[in-house]
C-alpha atoms as a PDB file:
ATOM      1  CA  UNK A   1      15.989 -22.031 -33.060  1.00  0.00           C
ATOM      2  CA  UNK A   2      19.173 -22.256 -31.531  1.00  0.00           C
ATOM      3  CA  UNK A   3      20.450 -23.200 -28.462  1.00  0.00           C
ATOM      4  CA  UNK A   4      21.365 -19.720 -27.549  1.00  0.00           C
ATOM      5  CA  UNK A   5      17.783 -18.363 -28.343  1.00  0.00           C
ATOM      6  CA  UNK A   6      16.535 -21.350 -26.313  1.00  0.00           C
ATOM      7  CA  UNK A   7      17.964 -20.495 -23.301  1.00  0.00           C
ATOM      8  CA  UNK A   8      17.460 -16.946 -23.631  1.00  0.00           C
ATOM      9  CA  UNK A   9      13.329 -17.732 -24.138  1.00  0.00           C
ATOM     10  CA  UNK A  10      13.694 -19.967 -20.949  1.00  0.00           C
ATOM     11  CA  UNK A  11      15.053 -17.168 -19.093  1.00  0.00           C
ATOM     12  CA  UNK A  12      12.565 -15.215 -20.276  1.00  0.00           C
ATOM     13  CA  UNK A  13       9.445 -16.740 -19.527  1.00  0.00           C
ATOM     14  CA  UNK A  14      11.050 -17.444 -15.884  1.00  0.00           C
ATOM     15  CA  UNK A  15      10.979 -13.909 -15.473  1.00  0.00           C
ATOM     16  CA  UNK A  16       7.744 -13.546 -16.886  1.00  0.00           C
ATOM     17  CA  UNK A  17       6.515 -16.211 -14.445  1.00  0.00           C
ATOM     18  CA  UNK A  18       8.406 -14.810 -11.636  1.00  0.00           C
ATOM     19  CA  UNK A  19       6.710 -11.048 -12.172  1.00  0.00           C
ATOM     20  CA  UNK A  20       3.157 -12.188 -12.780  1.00  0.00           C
ATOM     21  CA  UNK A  21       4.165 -14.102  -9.187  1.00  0.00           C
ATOM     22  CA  UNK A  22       5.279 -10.957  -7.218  1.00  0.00           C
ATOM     23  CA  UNK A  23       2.011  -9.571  -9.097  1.00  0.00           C
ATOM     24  CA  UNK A  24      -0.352 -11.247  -7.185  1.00  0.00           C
ATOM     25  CA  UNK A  25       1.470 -10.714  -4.513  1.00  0.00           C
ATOM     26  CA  UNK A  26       1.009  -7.224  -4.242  1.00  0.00           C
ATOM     27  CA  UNK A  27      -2.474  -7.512  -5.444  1.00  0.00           C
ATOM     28  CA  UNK A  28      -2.857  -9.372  -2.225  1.00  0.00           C
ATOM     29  CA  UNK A  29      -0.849  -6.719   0.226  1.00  0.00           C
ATOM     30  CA  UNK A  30      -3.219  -4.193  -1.367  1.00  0.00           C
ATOM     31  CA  UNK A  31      -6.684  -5.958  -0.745  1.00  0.00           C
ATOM     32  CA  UNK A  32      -5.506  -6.516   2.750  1.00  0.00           C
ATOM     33  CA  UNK A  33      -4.327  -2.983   3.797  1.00  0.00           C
ATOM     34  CA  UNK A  34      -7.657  -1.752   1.763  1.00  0.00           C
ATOM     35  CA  UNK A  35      -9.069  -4.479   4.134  1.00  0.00           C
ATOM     36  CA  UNK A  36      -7.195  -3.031   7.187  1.00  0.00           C
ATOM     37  CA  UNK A  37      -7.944   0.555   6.803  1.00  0.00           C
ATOM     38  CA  UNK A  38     -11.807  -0.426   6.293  1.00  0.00           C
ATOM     39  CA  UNK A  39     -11.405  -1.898   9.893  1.00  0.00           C
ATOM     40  CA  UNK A  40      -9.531   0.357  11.306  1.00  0.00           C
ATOM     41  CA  UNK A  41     -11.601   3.461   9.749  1.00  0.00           C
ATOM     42  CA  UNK A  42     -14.515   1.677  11.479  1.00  0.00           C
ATOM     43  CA  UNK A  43     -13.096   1.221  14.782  1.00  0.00           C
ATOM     44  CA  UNK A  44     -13.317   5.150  16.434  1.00  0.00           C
ATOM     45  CA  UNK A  45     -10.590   3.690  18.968  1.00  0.00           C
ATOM     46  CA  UNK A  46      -8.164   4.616  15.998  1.00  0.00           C
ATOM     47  CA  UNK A  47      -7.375   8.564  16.178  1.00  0.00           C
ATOM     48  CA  UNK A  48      -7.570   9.888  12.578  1.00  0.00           C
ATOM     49  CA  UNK A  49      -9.541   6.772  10.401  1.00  0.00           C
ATOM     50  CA  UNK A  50     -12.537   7.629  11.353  1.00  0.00           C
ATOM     51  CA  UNK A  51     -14.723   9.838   8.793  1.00  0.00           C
ATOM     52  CA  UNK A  52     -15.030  12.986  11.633  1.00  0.00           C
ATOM     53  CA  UNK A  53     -11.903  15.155  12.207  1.00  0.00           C
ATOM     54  CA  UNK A  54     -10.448  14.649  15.830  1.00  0.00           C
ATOM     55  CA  UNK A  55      -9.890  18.607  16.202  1.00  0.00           C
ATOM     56  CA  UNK A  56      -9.495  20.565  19.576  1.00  0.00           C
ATOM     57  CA  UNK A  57     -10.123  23.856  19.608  1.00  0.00           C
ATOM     58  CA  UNK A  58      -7.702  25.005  23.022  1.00  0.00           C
ATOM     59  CA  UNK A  59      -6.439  28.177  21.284  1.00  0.00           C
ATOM     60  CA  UNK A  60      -4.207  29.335  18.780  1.00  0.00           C
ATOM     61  CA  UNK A  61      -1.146  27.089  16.642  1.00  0.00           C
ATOM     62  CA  UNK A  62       1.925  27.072  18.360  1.00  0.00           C
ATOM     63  CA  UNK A  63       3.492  28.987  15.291  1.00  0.00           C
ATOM     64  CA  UNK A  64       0.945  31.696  16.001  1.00  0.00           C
ATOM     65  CA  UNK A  65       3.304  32.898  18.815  1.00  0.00           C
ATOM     66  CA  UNK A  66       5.998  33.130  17.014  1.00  0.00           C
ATOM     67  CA  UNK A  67       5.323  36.367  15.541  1.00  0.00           C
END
């Protein structure tokens, strides 16, 4: 193999070892936002994350005016 080729597989399998990095990175970021929405959708302090809509009923949509 040449030199050229050499460097070239070096560079490579950086990247390749720099991607599979950022990887498990995100995998991370994911399980804790999956993590953080759990909490938060358990917490009724947090308007819209909890399983029941928050929905008042005090009349028509705005838009419905507009007619």
């Amino acid at each position: 193999m040449s030199e050229e080729h050499r460097e070239q597989a070096d560079a490579v399998e950086r990247e390749i070892d720099d991607l599979e990095e950022q990887s498990e990175n995100l995998q991370d970021e994911i399980e804790a936002a999956k993590a953080d929405w759990e909490r938060k959708k358990a917490d009724d302090s947090v308007p819209g994350a909890g399983d029941k809509p928050n929905i008042r009923n005090t009349g028509p949509p705005p838009e419905a005016g507009n007619q």
